[in-house]
N, C-alpha and C. Protein backbone atom coordinates (compact mmCIF):
# COMPACT_ATOMS: atom_id res chain seq x y z
N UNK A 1 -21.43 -16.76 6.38
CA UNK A 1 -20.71 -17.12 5.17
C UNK A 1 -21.11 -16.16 4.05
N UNK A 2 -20.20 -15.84 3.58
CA UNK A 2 -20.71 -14.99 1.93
C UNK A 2 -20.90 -15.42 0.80
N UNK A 3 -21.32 -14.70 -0.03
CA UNK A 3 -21.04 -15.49 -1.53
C UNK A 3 -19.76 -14.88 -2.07
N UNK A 4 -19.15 -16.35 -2.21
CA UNK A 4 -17.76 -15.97 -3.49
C UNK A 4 -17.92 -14.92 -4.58
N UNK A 5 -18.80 -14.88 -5.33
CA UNK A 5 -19.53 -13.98 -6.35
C UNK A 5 -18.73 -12.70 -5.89
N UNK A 6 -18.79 -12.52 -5.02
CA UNK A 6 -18.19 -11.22 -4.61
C UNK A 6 -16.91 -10.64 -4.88
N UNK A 7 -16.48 -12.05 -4.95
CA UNK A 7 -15.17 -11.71 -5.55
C UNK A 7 -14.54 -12.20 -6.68
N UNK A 8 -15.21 -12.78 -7.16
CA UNK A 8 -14.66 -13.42 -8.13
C UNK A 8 -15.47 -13.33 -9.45
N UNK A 9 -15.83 -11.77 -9.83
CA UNK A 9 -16.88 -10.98 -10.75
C UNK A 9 -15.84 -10.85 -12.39
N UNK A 10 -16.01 -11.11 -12.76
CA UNK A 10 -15.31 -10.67 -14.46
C UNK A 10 -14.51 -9.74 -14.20
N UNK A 11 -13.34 -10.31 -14.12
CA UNK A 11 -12.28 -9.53 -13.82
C UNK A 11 -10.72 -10.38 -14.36
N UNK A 12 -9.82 -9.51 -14.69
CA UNK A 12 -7.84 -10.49 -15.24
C UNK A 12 -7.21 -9.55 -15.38
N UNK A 13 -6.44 -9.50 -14.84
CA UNK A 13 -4.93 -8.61 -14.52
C UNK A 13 -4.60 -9.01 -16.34
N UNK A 14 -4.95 -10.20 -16.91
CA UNK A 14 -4.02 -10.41 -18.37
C UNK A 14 -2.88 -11.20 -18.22
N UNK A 15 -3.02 -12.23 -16.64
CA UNK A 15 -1.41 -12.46 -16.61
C UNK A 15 -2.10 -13.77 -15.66
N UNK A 16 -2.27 -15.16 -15.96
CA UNK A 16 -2.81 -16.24 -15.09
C UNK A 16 -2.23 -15.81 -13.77
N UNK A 17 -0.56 -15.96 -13.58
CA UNK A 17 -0.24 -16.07 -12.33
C UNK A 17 -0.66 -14.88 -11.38
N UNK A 18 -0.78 -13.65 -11.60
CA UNK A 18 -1.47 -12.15 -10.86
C UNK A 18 -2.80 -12.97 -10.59
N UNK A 19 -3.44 -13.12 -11.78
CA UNK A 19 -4.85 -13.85 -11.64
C UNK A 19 -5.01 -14.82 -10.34
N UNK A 20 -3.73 -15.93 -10.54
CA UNK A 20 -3.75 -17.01 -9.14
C UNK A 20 -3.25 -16.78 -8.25
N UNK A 21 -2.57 -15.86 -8.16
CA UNK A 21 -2.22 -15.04 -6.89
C UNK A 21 -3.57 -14.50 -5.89
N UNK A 22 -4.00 -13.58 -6.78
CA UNK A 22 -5.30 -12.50 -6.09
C UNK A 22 -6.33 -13.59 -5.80
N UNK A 23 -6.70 -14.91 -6.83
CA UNK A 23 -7.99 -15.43 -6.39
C UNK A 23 -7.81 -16.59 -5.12
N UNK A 24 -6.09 -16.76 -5.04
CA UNK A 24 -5.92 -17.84 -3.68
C UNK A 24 -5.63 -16.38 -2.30
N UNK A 25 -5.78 -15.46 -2.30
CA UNK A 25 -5.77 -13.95 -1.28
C UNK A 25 -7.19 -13.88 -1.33
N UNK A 26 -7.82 -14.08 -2.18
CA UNK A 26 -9.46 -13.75 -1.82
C UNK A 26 -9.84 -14.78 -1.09
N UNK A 27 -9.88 -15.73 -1.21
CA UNK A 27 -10.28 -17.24 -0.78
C UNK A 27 -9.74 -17.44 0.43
N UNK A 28 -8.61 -17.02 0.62
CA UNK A 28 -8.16 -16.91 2.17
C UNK A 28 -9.04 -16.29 3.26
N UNK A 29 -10.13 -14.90 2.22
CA UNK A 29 -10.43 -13.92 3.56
C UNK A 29 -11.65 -14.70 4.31
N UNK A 30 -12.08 -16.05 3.64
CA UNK A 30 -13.18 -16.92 4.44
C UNK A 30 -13.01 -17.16 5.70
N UNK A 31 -11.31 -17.21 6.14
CA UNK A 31 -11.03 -18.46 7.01
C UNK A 31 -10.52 -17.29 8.53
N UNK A 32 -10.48 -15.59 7.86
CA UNK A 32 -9.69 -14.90 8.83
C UNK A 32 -10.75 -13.84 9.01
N UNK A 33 -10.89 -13.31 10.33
CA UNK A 33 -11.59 -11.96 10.20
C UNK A 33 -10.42 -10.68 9.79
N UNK A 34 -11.20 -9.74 9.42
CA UNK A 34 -10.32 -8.58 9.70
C UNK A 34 -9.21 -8.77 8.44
N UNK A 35 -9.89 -8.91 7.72
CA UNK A 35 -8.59 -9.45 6.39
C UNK A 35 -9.15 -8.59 5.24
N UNK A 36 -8.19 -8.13 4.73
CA UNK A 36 -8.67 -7.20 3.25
C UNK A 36 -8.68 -8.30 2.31
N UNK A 37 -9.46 -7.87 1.66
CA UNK A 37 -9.91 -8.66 0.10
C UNK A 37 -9.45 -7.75 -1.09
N UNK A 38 -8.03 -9.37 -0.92
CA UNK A 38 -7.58 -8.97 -2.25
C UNK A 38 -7.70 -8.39 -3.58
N UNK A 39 -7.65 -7.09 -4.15
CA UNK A 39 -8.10 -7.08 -5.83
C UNK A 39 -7.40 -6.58 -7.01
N UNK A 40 -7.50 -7.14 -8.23
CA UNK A 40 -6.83 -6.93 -9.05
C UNK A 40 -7.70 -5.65 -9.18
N UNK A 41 -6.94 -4.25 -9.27
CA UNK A 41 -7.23 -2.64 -9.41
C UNK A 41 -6.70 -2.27 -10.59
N UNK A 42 -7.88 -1.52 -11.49
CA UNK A 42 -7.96 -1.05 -12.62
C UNK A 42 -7.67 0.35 -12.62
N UNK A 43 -5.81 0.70 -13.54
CA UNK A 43 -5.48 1.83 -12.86
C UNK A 43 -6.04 3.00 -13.09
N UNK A 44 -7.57 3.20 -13.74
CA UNK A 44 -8.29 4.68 -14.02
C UNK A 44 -8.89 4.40 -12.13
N UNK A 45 -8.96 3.75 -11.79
CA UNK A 45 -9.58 3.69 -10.16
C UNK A 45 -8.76 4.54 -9.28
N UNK A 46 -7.40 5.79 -9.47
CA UNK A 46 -6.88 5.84 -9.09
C UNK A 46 -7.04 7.51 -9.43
N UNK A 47 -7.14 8.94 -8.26
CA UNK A 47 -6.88 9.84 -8.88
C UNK A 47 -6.09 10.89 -7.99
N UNK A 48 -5.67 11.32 -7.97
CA UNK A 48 -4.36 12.41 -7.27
C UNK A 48 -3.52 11.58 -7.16
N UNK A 49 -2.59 11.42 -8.16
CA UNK A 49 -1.82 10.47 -8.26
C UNK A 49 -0.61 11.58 -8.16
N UNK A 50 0.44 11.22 -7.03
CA UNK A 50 1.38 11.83 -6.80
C UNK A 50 2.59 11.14 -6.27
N UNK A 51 4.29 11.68 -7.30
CA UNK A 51 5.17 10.96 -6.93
C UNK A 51 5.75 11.42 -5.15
N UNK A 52 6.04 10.51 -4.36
CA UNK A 52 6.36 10.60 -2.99
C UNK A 52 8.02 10.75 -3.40
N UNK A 53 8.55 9.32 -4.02
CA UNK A 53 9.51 8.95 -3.98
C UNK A 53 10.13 7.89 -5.17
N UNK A 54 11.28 7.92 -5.19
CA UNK A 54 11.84 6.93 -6.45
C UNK A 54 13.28 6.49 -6.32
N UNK A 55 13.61 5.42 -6.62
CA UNK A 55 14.83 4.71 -6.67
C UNK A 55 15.20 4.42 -7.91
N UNK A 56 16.33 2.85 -8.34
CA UNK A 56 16.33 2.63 -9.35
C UNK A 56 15.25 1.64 -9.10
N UNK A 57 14.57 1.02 -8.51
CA UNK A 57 13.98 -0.29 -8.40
C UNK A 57 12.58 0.30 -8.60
N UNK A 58 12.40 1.00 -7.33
CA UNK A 58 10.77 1.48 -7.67
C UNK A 58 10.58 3.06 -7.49
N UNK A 59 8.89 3.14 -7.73
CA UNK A 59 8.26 4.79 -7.62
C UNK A 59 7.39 4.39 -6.94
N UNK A 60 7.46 5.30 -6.31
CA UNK A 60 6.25 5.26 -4.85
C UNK A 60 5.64 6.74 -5.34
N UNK A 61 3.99 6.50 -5.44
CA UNK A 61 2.97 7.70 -4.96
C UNK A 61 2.30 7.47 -4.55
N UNK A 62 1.39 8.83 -3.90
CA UNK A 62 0.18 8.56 -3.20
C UNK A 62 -0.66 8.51 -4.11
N UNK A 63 -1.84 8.41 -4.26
CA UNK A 63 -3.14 8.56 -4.68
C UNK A 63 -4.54 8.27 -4.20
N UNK A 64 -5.72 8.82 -4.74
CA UNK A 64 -7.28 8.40 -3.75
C UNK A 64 -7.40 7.24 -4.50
N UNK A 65 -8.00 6.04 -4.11
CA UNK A 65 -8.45 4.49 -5.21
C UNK A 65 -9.91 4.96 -4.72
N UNK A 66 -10.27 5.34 -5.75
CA UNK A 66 -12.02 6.05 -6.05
C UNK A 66 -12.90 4.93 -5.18
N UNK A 67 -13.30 3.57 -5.72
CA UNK A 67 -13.79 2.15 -5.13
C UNK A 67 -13.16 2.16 -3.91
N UNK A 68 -12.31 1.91 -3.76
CA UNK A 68 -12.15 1.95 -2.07
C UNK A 68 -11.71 0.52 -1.86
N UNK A 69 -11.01 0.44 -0.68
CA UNK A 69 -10.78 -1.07 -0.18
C UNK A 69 -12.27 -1.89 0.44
N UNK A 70 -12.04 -3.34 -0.08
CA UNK A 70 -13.00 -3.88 0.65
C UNK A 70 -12.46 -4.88 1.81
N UNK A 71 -13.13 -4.88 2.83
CA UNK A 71 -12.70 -5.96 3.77
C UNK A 71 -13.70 -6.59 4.78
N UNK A 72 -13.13 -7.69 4.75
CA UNK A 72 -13.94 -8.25 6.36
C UNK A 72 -13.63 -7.64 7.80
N UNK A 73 -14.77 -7.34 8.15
CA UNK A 73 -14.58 -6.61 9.61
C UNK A 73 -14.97 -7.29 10.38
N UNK A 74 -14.54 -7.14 11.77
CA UNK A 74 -14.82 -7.87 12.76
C UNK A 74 -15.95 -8.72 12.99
N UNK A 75 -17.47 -8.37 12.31
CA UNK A 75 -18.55 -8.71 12.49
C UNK A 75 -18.89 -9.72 11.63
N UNK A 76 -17.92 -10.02 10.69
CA UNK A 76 -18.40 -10.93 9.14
C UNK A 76 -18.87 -10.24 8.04
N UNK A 77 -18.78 -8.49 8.15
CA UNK A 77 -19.47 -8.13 7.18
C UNK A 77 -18.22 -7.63 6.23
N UNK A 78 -18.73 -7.74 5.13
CA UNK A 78 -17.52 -6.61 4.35
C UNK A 78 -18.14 -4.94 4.19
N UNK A 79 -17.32 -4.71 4.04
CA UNK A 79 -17.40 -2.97 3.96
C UNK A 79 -16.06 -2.48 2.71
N UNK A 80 -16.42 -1.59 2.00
CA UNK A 80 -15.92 -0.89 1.13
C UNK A 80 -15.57 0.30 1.78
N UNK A 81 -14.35 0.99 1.62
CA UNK A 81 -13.90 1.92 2.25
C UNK A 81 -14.03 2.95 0.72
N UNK A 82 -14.39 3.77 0.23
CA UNK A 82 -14.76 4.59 -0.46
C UNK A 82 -13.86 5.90 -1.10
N UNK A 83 -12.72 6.57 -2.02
CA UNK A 83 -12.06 7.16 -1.72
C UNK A 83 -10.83 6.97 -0.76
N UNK A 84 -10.71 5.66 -0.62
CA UNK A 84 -9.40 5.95 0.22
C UNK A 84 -8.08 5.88 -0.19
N UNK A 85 -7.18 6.90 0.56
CA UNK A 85 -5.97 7.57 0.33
C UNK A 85 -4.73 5.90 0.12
N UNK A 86 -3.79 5.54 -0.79
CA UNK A 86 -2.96 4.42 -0.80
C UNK A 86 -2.23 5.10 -1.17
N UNK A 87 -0.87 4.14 -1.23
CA UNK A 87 0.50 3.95 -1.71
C UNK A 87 0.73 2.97 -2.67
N UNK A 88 1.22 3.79 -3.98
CA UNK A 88 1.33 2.89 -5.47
C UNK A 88 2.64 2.49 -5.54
N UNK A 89 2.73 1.52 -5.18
CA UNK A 89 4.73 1.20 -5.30
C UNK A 89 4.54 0.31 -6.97
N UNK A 90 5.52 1.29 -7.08
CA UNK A 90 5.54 0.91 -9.23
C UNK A 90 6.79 0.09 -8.78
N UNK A 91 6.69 -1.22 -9.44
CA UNK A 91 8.11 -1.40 -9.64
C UNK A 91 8.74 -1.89 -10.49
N UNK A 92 9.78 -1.42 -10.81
CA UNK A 92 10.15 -0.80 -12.41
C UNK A 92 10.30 -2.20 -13.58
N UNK A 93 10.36 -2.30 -14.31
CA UNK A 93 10.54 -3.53 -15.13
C UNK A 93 9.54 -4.81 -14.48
N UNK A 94 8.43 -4.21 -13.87
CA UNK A 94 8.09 -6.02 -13.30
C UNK A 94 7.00 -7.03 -14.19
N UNK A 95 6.63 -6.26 -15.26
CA UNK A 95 5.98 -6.75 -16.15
C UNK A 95 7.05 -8.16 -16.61
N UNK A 96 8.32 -8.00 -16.90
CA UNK A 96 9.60 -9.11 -16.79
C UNK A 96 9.61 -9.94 -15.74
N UNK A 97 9.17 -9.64 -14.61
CA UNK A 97 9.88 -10.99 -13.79
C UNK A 97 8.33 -11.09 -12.66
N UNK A 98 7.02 -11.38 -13.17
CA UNK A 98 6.02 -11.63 -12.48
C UNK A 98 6.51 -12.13 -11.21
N UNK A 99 7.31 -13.49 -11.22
CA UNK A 99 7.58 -13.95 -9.94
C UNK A 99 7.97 -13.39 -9.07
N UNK A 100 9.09 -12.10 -9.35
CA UNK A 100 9.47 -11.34 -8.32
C UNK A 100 8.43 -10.48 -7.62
N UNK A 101 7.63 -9.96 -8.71
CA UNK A 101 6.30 -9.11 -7.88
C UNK A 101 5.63 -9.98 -6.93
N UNK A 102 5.13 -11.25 -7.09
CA UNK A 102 4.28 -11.90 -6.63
C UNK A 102 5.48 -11.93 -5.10
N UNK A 103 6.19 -12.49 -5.26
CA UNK A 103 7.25 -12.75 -4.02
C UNK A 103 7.17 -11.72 -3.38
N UNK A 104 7.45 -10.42 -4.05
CA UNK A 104 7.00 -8.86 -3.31
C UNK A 104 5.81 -8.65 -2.36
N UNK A 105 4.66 -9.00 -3.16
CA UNK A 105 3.20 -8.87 -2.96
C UNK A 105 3.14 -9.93 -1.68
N UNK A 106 3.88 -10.90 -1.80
CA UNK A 106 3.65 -11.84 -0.41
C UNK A 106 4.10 -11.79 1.13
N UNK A 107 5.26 -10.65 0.88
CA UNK A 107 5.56 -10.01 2.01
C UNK A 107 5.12 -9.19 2.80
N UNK A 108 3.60 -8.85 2.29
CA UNK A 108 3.02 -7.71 2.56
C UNK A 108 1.79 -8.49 3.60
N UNK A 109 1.40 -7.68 4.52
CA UNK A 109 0.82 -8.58 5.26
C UNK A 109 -0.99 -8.08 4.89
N UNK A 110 -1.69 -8.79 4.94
CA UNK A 110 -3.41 -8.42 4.42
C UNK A 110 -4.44 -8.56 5.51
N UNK A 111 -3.80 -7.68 6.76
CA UNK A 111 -4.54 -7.40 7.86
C UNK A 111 -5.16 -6.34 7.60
N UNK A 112 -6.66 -6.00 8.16
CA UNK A 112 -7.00 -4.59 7.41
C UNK A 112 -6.10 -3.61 8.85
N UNK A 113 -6.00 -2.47 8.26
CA UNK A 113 -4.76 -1.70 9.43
C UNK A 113 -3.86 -1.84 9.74
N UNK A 114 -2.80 -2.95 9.15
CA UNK A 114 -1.65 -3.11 9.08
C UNK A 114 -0.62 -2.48 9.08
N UNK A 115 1.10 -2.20 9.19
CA UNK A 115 1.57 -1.21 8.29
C UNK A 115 1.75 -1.91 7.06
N UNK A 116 1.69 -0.98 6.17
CA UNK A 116 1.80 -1.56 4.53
C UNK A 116 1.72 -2.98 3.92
N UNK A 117 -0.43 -2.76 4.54
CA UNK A 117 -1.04 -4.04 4.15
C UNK A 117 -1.14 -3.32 2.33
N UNK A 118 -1.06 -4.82 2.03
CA UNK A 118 -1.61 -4.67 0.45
C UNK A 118 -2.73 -5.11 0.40
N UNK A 119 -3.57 -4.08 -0.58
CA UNK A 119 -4.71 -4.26 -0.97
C UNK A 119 -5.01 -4.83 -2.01
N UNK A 120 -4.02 -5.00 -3.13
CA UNK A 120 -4.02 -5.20 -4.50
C UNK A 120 -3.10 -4.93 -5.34
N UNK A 121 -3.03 -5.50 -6.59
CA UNK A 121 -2.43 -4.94 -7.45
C UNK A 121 -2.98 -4.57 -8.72
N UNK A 122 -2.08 -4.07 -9.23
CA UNK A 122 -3.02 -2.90 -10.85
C UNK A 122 -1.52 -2.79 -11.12
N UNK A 123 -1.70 -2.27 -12.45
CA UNK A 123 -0.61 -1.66 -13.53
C UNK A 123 -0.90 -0.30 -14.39
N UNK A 124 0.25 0.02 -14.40
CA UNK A 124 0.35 1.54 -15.74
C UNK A 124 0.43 1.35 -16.71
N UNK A 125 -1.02 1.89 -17.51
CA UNK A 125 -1.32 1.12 -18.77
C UNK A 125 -0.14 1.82 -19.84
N UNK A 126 0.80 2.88 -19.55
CA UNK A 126 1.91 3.52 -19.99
C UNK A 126 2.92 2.76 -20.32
N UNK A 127 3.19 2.34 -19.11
CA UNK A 127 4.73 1.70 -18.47
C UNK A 127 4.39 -0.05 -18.49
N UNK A 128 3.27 -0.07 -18.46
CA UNK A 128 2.79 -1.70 -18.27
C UNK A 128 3.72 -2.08 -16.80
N UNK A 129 4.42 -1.39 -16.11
CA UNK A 129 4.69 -1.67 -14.86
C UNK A 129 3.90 -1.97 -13.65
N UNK A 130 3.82 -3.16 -13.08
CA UNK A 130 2.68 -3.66 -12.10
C UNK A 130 3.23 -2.66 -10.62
N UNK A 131 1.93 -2.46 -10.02
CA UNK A 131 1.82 -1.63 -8.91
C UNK A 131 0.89 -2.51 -7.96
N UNK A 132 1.95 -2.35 -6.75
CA UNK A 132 1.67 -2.94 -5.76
C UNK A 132 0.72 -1.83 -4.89
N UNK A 133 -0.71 -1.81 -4.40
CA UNK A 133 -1.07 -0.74 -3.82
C UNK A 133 -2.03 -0.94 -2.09
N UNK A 134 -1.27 -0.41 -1.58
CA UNK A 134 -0.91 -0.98 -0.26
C UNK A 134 -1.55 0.43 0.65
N UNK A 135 -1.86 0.18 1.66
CA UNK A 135 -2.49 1.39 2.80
C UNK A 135 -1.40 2.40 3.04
N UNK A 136 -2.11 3.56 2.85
CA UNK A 136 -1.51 4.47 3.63
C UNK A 136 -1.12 5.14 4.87
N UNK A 137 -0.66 3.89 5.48
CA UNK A 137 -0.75 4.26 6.82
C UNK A 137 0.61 4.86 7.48
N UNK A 138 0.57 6.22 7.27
CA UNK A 138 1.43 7.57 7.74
C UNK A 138 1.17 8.45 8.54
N UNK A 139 1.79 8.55 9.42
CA UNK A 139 1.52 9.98 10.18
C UNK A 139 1.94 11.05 9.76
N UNK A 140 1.38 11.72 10.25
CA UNK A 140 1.09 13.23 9.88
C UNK A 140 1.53 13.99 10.93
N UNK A 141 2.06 15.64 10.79
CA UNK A 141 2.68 16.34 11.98
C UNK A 141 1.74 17.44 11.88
N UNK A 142 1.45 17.82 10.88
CA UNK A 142 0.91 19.38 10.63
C UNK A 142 2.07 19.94 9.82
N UNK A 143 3.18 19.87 10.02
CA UNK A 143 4.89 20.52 9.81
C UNK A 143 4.77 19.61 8.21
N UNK A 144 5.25 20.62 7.34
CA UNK A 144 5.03 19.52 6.02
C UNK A 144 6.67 19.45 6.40
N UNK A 145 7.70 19.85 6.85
CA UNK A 145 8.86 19.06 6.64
C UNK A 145 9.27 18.19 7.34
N UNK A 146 8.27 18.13 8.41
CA UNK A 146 8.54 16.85 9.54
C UNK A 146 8.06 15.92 8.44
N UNK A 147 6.72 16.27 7.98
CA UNK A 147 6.18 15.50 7.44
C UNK A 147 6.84 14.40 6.44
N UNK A 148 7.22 15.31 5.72
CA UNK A 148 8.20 14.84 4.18
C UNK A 148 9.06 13.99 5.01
N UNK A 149 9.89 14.19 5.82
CA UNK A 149 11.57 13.73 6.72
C UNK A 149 10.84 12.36 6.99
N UNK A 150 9.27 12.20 7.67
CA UNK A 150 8.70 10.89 8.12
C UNK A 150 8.45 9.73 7.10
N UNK A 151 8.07 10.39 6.06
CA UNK A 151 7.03 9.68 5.47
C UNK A 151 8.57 9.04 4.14
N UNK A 152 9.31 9.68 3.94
CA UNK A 152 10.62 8.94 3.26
C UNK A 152 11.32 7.99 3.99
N UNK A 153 10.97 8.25 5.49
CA UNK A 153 11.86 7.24 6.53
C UNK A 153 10.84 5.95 6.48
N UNK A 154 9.54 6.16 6.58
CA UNK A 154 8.33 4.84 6.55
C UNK A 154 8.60 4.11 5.70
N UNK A 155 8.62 5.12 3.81
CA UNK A 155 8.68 4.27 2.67
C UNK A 155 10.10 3.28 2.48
N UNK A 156 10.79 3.61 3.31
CA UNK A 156 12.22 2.67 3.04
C UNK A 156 11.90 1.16 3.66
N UNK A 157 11.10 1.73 5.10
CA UNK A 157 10.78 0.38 5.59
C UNK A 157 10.01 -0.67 4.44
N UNK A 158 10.57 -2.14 4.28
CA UNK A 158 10.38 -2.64 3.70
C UNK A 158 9.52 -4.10 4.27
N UNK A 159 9.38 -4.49 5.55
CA UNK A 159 9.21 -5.51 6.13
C UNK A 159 9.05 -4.48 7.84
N UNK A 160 8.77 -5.81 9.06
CA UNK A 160 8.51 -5.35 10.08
C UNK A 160 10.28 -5.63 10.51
N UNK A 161 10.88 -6.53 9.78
CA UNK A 161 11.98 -6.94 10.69
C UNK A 161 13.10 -5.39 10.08
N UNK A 162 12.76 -4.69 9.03
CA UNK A 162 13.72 -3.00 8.88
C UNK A 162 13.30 -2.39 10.25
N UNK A 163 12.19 -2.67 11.38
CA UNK A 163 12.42 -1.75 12.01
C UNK A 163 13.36 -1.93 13.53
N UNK A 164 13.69 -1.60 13.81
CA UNK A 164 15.19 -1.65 14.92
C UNK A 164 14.57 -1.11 16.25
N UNK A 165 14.01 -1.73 16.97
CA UNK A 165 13.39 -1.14 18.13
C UNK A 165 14.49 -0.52 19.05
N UNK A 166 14.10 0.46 19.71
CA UNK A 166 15.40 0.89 20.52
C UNK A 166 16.43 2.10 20.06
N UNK A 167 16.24 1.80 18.59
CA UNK A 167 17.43 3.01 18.14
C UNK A 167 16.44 4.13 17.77
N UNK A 168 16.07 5.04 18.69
CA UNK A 168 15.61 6.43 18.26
C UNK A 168 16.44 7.50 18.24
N UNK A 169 16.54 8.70 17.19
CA UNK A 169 17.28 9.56 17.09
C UNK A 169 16.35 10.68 17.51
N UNK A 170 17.04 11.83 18.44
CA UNK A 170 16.07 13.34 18.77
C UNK A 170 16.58 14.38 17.85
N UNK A 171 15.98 14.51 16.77
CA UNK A 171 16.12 15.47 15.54
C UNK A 171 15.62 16.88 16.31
N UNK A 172 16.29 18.24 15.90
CA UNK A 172 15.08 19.11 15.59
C UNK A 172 15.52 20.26 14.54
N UNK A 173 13.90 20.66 14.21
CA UNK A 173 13.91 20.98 13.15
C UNK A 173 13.30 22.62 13.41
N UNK A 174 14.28 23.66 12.81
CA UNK A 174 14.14 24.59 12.18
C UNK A 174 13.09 25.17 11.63
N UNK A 175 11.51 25.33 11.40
CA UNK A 175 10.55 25.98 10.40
C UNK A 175 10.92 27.38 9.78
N UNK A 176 11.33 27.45 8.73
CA UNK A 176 11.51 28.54 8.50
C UNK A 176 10.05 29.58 8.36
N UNK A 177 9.21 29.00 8.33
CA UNK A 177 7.95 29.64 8.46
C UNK A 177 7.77 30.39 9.44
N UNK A 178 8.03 30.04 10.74
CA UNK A 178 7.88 30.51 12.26
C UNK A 178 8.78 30.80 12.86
N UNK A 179 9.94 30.25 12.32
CA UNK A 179 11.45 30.49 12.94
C UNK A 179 11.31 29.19 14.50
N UNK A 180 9.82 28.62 14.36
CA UNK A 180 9.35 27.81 16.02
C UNK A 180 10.72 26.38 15.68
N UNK A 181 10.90 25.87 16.92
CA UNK A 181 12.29 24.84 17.00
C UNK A 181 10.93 23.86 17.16
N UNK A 182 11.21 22.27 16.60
CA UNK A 182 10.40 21.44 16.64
C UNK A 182 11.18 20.10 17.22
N UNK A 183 10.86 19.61 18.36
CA UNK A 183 11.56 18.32 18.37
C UNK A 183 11.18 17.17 18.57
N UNK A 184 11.53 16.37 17.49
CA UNK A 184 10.79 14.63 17.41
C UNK A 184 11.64 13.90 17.50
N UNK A 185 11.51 12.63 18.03
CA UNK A 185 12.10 11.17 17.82
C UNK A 185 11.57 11.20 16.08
N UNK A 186 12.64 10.17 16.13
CA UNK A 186 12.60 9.40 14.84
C UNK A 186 13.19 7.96 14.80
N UNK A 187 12.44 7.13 14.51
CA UNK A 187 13.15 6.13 14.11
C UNK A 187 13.85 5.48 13.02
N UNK A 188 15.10 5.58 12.88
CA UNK A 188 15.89 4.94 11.94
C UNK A 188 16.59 3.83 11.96
């Protein structure tokens, strides 16, 4: 068993319901192994902050979260992951409709290794827009335009039920670097 203390240190998003959101996600990670612990993220914790992508709804970047995720691991212990690489989904006006973020934030599943477990949320002290900031869990080709082509097809996925098992497309791709022909599945 741990001490709560751990999580529940002088800390407020500024907003009760973010607040009762994150402290009934922390309180959960007693009952599950392998569960990230929820946290309200303070957005200077955040540095190579880079836009991926944008809609009218949201902005997606990457960035390092300096602190790192914490979670329960298999053994009962927590561990802080240090520097690790996330995905900041801004979404736009949500300082207006808390409930919708929170409804957002609940779709996200808080397995550690998930696809697009959330770790937390934080805001842009700019935009006052709340950011949902969730694992980066992307593959990589080496090919930055495979790369780019993948990682816009991931961010659309929104849930497990966007993905369509069965329908793979055989792309290939051109490098103009090498003139080399590259060919991948993709799923769309």
């Amino acid at each position: 068993m741990f001490s709560q203390n751990i999580f529940l240190e002088n800390w407020t998003s500024g907003n009760e319901k973010i607040d009762d959101f994150i402290q009934e996600g922390q309180l959960k990670t007693n009952d599950n192994k392998d569960n990230i612990v929820l946290e309200w993220i303070p957005y200077n914790q955040f540095n190579e902050i880079k836009e991926i992508d944008k809609n009218d709804h949201i902005t997606v970047y990457s960035a390092i979260w300096k602190e790192g995720l914490l979670y329960r691991d298999l053994c009962n212990s927590y561990t802080r992951k240090t520097n690790e690489k996330v995905i900041l989904k801004c979404l736009h006006n949500s300082q207006e409709s808390v409930d919708s973020l929170i409804n957002e934030a609940k779709k996200c599943p808080t397995k550690h290794k998930a696809f697009q477990a959330l770790y937390g949320i934080s805001q842009n002290p700019d935009t006052e827009d709340y950011i949902l900031v969730q694992n980066n869990y992307i593959w990589f080709s080496g090919n930055e335009k495979i790369d780019d082509f993948i990682q816009k097809r991931q961010l659309k996925i929104n849930a497990y039920n966007d993905i369509q098992y069965g329908r793979m497309v055989h792309c290939t791709v051109i490098t103009e670097d090498y003139g080399e022909e590259v060919r991948i599945k993709v799923l769309l």
